[in-house]
C-alpha atoms as a PDB file:
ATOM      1  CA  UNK A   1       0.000   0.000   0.000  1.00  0.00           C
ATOM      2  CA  UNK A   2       1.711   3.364  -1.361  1.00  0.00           C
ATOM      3  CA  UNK A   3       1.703   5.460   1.815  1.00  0.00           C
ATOM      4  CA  UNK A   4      -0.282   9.016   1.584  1.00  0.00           C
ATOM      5  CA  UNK A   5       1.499  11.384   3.969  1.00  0.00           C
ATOM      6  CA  UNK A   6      -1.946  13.293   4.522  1.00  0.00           C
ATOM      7  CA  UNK A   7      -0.998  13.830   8.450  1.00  0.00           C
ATOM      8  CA  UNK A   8       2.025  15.239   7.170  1.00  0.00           C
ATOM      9  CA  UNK A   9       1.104  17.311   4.732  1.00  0.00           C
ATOM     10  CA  UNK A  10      -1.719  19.056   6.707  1.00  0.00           C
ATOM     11  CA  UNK A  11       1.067  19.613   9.748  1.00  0.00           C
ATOM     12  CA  UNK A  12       3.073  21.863   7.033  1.00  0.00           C
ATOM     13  CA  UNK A  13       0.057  23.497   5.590  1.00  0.00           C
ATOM     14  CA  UNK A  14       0.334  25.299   8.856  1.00  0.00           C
ATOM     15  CA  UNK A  15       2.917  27.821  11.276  1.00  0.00           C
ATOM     16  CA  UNK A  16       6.051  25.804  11.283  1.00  0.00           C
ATOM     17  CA  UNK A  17       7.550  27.013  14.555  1.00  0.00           C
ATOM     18  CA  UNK A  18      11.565  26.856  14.734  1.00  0.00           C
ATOM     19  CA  UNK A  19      12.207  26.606  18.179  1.00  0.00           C
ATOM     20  CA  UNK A  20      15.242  28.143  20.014  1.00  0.00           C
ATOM     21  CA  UNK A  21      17.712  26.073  21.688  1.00  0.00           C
ATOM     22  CA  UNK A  22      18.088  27.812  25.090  1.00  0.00           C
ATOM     23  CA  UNK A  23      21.605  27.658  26.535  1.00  0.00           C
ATOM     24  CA  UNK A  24      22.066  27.098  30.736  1.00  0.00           C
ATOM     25  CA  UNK A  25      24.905  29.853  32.037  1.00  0.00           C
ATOM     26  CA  UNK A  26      27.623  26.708  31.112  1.00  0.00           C
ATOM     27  CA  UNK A  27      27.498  26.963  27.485  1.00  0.00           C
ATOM     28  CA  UNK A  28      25.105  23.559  27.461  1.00  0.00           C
ATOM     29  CA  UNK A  29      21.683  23.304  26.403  1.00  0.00           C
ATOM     30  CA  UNK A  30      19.142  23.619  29.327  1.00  0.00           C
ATOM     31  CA  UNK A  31      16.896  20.965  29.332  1.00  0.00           C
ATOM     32  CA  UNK A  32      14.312  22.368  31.544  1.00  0.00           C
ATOM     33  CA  UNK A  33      14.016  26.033  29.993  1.00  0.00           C
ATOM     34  CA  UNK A  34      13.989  24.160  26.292  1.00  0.00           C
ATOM     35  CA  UNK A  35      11.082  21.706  27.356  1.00  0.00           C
ATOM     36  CA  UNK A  36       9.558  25.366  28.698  1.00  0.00           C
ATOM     37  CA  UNK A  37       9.632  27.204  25.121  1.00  0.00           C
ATOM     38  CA  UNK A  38       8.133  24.003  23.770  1.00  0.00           C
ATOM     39  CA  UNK A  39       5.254  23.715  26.068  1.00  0.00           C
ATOM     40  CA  UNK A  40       4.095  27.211  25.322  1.00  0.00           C
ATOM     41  CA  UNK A  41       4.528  27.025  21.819  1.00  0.00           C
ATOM     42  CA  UNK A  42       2.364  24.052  21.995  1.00  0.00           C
ATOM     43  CA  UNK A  43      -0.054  25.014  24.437  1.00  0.00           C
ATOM     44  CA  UNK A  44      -0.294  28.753  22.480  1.00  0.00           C
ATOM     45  CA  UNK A  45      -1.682  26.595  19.926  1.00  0.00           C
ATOM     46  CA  UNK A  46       1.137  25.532  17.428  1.00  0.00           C
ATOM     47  CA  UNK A  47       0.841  22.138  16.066  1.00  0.00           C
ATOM     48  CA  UNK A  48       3.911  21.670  13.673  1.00  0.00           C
ATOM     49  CA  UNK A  49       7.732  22.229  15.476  1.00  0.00           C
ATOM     50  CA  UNK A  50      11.158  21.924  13.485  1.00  0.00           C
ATOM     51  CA  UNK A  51      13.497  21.265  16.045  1.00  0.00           C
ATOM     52  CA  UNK A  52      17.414  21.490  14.915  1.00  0.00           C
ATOM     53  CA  UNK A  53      16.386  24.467  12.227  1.00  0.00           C
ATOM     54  CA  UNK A  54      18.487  27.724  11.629  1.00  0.00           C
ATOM     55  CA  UNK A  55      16.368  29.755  14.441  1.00  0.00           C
ATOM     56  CA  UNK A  56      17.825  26.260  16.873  1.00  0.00           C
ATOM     57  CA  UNK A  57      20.951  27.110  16.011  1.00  0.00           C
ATOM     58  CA  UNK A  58      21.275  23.782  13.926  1.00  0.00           C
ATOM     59  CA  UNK A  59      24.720  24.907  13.072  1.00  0.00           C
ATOM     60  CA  UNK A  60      25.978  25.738  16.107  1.00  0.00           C
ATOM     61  CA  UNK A  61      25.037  22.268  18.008  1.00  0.00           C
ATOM     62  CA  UNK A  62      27.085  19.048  17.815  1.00  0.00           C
ATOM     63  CA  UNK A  63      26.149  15.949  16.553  1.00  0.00           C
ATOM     64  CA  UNK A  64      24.872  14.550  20.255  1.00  0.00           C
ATOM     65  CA  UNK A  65      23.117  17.804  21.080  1.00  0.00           C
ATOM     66  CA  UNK A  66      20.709  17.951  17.784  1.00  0.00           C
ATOM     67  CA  UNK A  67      20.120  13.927  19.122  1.00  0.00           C
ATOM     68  CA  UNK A  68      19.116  15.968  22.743  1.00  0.00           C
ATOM     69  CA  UNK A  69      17.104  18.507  21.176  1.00  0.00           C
ATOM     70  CA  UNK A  70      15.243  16.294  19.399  1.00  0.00           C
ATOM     71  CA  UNK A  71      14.391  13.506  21.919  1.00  0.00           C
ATOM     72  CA  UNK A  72      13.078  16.720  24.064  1.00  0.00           C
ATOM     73  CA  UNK A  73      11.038  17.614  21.039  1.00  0.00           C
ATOM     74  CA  UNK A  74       9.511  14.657  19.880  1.00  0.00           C
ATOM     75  CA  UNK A  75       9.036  14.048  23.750  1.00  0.00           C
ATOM     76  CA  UNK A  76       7.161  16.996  24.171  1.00  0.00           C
ATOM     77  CA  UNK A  77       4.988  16.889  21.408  1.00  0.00           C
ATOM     78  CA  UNK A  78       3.303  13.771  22.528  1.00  0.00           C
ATOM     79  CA  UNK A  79       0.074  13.930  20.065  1.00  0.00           C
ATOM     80  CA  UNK A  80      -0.201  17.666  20.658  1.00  0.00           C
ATOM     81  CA  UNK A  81       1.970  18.122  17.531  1.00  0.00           C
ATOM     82  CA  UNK A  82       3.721  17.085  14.590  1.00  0.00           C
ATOM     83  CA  UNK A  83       7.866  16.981  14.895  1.00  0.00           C
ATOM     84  CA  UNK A  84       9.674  18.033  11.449  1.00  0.00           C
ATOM     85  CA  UNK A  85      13.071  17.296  12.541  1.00  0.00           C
ATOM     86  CA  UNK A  86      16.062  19.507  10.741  1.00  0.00           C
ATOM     87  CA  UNK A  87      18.762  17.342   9.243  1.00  0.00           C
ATOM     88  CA  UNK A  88      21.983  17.941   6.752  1.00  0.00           C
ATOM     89  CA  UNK A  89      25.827  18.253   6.787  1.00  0.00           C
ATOM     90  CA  UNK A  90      27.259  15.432   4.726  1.00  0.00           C
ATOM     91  CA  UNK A  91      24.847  12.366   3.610  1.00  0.00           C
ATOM     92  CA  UNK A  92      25.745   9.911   6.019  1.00  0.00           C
ATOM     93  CA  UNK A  93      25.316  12.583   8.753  1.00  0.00           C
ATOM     94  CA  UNK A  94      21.973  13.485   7.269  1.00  0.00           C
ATOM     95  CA  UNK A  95      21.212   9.793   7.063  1.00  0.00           C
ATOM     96  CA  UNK A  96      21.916   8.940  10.637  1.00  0.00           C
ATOM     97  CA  UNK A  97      19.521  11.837  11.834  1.00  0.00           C
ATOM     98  CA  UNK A  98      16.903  11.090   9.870  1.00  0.00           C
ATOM     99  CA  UNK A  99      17.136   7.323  11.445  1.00  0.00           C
ATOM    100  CA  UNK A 100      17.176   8.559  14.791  1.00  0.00           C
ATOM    101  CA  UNK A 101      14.222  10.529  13.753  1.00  0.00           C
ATOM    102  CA  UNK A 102      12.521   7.688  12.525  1.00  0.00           C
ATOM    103  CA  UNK A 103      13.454   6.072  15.264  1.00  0.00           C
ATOM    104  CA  UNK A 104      12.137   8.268  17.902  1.00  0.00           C
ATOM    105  CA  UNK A 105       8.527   8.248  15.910  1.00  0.00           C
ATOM    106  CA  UNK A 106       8.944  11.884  14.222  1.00  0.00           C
ATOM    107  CA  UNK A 107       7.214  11.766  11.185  1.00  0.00           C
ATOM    108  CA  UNK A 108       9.225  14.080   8.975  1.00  0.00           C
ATOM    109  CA  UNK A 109      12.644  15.606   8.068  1.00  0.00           C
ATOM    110  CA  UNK A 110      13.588  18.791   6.865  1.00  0.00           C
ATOM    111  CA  UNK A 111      16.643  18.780   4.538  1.00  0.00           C
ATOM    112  CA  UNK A 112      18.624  21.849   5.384  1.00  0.00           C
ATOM    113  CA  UNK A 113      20.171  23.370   1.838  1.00  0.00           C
ATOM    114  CA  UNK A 114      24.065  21.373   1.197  1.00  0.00           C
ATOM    115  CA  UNK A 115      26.784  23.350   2.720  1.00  0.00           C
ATOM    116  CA  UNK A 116      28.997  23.103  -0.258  1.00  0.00           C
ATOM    117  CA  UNK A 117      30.837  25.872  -2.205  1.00  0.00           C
ATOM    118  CA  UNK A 118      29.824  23.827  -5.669  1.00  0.00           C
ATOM    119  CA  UNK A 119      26.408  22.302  -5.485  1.00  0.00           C
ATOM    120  CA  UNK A 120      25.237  21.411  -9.062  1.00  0.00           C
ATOM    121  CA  UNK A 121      21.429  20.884  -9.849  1.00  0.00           C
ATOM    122  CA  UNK A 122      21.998  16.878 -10.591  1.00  0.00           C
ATOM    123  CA  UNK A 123      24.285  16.345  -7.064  1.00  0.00           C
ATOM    124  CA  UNK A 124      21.491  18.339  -5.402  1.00  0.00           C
ATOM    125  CA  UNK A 125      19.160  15.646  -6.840  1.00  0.00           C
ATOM    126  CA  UNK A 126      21.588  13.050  -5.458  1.00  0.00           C
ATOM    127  CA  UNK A 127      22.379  14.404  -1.907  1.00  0.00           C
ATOM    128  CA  UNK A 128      18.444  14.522  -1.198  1.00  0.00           C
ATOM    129  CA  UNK A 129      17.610  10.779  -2.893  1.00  0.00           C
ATOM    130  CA  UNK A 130      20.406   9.406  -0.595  1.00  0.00           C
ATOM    131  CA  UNK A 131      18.821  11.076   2.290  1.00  0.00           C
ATOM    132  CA  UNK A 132      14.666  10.342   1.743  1.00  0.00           C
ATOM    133  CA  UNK A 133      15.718   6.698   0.147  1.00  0.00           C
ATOM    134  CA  UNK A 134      17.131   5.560   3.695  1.00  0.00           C
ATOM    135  CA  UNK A 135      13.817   6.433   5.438  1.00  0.00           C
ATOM    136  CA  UNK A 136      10.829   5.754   2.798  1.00  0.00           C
ATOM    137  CA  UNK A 137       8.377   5.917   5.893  1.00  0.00           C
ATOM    138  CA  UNK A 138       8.865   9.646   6.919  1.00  0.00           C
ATOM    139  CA  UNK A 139       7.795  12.672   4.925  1.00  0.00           C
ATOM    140  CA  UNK A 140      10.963  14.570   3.365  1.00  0.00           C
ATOM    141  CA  UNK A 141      10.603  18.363   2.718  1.00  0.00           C
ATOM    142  CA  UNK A 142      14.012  19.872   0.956  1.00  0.00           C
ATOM    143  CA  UNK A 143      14.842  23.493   2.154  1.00  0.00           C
ATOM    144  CA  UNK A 144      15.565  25.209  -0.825  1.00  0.00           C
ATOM    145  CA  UNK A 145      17.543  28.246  -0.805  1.00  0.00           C
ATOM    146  CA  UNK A 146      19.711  27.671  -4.379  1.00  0.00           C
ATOM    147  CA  UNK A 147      17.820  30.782  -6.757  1.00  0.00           C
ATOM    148  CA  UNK A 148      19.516  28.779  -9.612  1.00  0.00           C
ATOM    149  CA  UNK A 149      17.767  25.395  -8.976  1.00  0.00           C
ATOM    150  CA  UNK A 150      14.932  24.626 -11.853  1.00  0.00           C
ATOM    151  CA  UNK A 151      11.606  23.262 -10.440  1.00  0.00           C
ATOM    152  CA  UNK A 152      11.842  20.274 -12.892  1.00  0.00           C
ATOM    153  CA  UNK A 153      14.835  19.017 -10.669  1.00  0.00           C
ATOM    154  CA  UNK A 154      12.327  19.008  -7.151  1.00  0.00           C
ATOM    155  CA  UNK A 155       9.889  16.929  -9.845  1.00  0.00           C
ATOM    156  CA  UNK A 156      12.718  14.490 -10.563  1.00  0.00           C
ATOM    157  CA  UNK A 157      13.203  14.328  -7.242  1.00  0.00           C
ATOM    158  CA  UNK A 158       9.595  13.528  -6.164  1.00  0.00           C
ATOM    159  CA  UNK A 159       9.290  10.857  -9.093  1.00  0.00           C
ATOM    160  CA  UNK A 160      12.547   8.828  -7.468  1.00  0.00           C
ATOM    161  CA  UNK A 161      11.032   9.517  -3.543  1.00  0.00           C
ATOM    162  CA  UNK A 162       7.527   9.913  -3.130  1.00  0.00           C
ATOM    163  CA  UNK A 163       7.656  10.293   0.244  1.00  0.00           C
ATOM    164  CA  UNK A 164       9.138  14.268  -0.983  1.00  0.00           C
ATOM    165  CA  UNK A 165       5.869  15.855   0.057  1.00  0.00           C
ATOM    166  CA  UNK A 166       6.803  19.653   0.483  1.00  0.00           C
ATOM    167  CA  UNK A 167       8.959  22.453   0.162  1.00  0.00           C
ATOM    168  CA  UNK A 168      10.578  24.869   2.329  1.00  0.00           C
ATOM    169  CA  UNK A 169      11.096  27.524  -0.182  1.00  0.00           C
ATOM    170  CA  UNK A 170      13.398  30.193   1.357  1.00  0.00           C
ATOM    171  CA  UNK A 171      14.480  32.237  -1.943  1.00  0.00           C
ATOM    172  CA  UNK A 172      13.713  35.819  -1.650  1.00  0.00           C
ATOM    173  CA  UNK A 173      11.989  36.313  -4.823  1.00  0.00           C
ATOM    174  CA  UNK A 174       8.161  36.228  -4.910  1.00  0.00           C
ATOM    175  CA  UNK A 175       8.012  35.876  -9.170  1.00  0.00           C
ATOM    176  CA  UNK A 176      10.852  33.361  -8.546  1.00  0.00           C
ATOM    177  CA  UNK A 177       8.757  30.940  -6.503  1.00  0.00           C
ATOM    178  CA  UNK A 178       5.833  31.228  -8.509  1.00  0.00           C
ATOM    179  CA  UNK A 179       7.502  30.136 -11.269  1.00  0.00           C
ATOM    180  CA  UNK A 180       9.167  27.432  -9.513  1.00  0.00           C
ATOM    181  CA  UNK A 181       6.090  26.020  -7.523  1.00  0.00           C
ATOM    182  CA  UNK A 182       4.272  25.514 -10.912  1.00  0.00           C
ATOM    183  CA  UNK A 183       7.816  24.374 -13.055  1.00  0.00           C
ATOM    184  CA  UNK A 184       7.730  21.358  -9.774  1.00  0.00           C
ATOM    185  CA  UNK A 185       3.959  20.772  -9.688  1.00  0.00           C
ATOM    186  CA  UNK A 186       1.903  23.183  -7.414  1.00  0.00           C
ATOM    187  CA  UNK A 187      -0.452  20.323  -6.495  1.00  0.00           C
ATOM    188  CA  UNK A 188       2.462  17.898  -5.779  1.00  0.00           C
ATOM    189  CA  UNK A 189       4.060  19.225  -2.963  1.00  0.00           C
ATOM    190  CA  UNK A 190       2.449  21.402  -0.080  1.00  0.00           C
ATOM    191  CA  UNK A 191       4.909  25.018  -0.284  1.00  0.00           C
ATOM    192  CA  UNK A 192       6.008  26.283   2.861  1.00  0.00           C
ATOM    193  CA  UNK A 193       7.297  30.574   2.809  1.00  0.00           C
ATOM    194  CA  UNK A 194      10.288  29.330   4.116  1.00  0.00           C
ATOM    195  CA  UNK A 195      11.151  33.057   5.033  1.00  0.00           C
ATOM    196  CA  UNK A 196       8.724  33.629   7.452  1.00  0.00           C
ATOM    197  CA  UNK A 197       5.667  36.185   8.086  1.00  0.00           C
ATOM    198  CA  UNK A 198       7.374  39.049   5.827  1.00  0.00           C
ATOM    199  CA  UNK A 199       6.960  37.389   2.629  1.00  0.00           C
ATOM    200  CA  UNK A 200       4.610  34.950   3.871  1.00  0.00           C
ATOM    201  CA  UNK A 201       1.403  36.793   2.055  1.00  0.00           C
ATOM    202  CA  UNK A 202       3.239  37.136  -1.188  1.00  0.00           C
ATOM    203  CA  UNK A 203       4.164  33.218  -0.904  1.00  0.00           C
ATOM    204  CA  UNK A 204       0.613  32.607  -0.163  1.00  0.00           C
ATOM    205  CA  UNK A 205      -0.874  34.423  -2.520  1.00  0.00           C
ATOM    206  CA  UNK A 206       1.453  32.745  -5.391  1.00  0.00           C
ATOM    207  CA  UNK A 207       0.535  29.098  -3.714  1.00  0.00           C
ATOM    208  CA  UNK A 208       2.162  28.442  -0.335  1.00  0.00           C
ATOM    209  CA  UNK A 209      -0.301  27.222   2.234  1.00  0.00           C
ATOM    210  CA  UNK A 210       2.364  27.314   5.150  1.00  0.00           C
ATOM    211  CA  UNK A 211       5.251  29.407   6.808  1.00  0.00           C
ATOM    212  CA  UNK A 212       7.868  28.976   9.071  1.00  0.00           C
ATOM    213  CA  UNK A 213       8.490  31.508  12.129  1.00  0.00           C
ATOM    214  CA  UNK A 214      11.177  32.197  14.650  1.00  0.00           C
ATOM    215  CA  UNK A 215       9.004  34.926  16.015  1.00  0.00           C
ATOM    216  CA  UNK A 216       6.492  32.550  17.108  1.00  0.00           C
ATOM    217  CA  UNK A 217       8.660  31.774  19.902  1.00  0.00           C
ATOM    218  CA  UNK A 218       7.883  34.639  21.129  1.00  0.00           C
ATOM    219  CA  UNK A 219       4.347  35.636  20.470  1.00  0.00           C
ATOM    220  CA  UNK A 220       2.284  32.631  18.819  1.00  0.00           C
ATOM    221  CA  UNK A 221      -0.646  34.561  18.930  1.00  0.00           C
ATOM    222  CA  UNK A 222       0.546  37.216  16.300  1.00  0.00           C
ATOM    223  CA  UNK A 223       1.908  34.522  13.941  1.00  0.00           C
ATOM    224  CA  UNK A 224      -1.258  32.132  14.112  1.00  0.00           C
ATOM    225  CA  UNK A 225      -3.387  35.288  13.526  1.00  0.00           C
ATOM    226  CA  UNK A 226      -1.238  35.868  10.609  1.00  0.00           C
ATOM    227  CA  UNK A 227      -1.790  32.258   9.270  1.00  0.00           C
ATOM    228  CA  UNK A 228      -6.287  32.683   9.614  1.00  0.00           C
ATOM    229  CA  UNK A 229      -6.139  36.226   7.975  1.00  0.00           C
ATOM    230  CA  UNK A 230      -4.267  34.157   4.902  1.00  0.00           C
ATOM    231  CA  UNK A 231      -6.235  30.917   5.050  1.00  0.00           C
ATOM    232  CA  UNK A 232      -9.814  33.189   4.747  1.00  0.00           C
ATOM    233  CA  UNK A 233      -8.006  35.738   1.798  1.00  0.00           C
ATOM    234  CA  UNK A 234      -8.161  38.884   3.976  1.00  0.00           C
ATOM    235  CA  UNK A 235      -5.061  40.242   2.846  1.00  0.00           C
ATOM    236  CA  UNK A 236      -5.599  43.420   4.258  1.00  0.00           C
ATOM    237  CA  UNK A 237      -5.419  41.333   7.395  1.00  0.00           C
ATOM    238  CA  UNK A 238      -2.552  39.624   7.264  1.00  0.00           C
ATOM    239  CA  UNK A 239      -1.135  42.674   6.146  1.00  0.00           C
ATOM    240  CA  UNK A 240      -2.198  44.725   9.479  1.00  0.00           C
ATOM    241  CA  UNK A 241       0.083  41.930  11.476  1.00  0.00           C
ATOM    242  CA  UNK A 242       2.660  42.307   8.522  1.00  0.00           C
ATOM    243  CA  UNK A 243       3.336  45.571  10.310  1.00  0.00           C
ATOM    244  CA  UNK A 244       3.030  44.805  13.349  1.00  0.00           C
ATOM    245  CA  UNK A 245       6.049  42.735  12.987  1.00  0.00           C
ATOM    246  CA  UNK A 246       7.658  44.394  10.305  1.00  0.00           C
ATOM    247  CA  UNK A 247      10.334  46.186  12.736  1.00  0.00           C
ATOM    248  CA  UNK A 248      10.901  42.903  14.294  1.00  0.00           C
ATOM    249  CA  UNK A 249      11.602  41.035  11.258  1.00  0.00           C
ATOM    250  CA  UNK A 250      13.619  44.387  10.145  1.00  0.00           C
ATOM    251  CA  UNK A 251      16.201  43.897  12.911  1.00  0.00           C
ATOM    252  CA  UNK A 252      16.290  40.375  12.480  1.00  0.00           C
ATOM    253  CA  UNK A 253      17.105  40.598   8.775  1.00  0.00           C
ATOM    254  CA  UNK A 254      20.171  43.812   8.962  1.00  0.00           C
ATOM    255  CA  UNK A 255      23.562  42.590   8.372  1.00  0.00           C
ATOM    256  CA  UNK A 256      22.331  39.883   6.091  1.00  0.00           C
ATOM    257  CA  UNK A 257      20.354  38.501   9.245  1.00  0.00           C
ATOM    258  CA  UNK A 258      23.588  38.846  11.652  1.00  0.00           C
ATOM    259  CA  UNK A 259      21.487  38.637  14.348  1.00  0.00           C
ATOM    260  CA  UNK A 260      18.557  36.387  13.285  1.00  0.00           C
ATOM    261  CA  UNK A 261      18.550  34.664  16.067  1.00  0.00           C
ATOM    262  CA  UNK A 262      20.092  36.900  18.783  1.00  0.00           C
ATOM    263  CA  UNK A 263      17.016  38.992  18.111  1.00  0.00           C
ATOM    264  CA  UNK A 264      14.101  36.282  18.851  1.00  0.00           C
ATOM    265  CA  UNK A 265      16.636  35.053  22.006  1.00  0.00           C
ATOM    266  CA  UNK A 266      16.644  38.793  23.126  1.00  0.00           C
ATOM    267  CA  UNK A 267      12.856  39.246  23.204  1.00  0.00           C
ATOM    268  CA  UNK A 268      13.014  35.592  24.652  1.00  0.00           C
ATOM    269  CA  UNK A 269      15.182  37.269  27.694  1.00  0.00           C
ATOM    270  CA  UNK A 270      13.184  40.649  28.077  1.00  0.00           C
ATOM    271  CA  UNK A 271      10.014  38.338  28.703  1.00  0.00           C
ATOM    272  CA  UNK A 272      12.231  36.040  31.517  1.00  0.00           C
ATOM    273  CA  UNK A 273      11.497  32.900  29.104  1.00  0.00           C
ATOM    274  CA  UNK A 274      15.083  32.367  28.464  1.00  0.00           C
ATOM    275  CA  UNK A 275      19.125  33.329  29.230  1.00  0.00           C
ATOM    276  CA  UNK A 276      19.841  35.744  25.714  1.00  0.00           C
ATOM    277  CA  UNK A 277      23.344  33.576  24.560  1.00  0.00           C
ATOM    278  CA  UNK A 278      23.697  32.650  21.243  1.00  0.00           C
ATOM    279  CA  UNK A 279      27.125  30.708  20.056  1.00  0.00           C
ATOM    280  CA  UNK A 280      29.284  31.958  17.670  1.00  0.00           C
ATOM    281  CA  UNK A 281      29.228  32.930  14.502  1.00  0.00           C
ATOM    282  CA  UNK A 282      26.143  34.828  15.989  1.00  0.00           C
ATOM    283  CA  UNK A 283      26.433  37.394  19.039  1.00  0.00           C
ATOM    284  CA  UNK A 284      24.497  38.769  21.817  1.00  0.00           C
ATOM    285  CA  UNK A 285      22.386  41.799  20.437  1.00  0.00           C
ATOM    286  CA  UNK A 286      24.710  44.945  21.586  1.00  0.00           C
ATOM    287  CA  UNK A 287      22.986  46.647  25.099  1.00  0.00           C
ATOM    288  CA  UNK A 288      22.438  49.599  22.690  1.00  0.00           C
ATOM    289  CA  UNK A 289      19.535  47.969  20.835  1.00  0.00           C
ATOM    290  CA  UNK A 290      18.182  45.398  23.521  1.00  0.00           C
ATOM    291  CA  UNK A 291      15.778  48.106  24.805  1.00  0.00           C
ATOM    292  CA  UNK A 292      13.682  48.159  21.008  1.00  0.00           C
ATOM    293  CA  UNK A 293      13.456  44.247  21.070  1.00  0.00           C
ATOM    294  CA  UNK A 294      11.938  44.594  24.848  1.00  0.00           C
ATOM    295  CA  UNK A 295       9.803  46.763  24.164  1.00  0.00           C
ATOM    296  CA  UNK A 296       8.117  45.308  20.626  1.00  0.00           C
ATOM    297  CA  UNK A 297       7.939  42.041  22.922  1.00  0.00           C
ATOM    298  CA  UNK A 298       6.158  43.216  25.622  1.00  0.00           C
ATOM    299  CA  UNK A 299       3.722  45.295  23.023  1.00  0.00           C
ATOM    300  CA  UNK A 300       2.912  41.862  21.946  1.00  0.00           C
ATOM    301  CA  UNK A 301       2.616  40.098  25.156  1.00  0.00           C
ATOM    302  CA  UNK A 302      -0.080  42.041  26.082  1.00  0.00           C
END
């Protein structure tokens, strides 16, 4: 019987919350603060979490910590909500933590983009058959962030792995992705605005039906409203929380997004959720602009 992925695919029809990895005052990750975040992401009514994506820090963990962050993940979830577990680096790194997904009884995998200087469209082909072909039971969505990569390679994809049911689709270019959706199949997959509320409505309006959000760490509330005001058409909506995290999202994206995470770990810290540390390459948010991150947060927290 050719498996169907529906549970999947309505989990990334949805907000696809990247949690933070909070850090205890030792440099490790804190267990008890990290099951925290989770609960009140779940409990403000989120129902699909990537743990181990770029707002976690995925980068920045080694290989035992992503295994820690998501056993706490999956753990917390119960049946509350669907885990979409971040994998990449090399294949058999990828492969591993797609197993221990598996393993664990996540139901998906996100394939971060290859961290190569020379990725050609055919080898990106490869690297993501490798990687959904060693677990044909879990949903595989690709993170695409390659402008240069044709749709009809995501279709060739699909056609070798079924079980590649949607798209993170994290190129900055509205025209682009509208062109790609429909060059891959806009019915095939299920097309997640991989960049977030700010280019979320575009996205939709060109065929996403799902984003992803680091900001919903912080307020779920503004993000799910975000999400309704584009599943009913009322752009003007959506548009009304578009600026009400516009400045956010601003600060987040300077410095080609320098401090993408130190800001949602700042607003994190203002509200007492979490300790503000971020590991290098990223930095604590200078003292000079911690006071406009506190204050947006606590304009949404009420």
């Amino acid at each position: 019987m050719t498996a169907t992925f529906e549970t999947q695919r309505a989990a990334l029809a949805e907000v696809v919350a990247i949690p933070v990895t909070p850090f205890a005052e030792d440099g490790t990750i804190d267990r008890d603060t990290h099951r925290a975040l989770l609960r009140r992401l779940i409990d403000g009514g989120v129902r699909t979490l990537t743990p181990n994506g770029n707002t976690g820090e995925f980068y920045a963990l080694t290989p035992e910590e992503r295994q820690l962050v998501t056993e706490l993940t999956v753990e917390e979830a119960g049946d509350r909500a669907v885990v979409l577990v971040g994998v990449g680096h090399d294949v058999p790194t990828a492969v591993a933590s797609a197993r221990h997904a598996r393993a664990l009884g996540a139901p998906m995998v996100m394939v971060h983009q290859p961290v190569h200087p020379y990725v050609s469209e055919s080898g990106w082909v490869d690297y993501h058959r490798a990687i959904a072909e060693s677990v044909p039971e879990l949903g595989v969505v690709p993170y695409i962030r390659n402008p240069v990569l044709a749709g009809s390679r995501l279709a060739e994809l699909a056609d070798a792995c079924p079980n590649v049911i949607g798209v993170k689709y994290a190129v900055p270019d509205a025209a682009r992705f509208a062109s790609f959706a429909r060059d891959a199949g806009l019915e095939r997959f299920v097309w997640v605005a991989g960049l977030a509320e700010p280019y979320a409505p575009s996205y939709f309006s060109a065929g996403a039906t799902g984003f992803t959000s680091g900001l919903v760490n912080v307020a779920p509330a503004v993000s799910l409203n975000m999400i309704e005001a584009l599943r009913s058409g009322d752009y003007p909506a959506a548009m009304k929380v578009w600026e009400q995290i516009r400045r956010f999202e601003e600060l987040r994206g300077a410095n080609a997004s320098a401090n993408n995470v130190t800001v949602v770990k700042e607003a994190l810290s203002s509200l007492g959720l979490c300790r503000r540390d971020v590991r290098p390459p990223s930095r604590p948010l200078p003292e000079s602009e911690r006071s406009e991150v506190a204050a947006i947060a606590a304009g949404w927290s009420l």
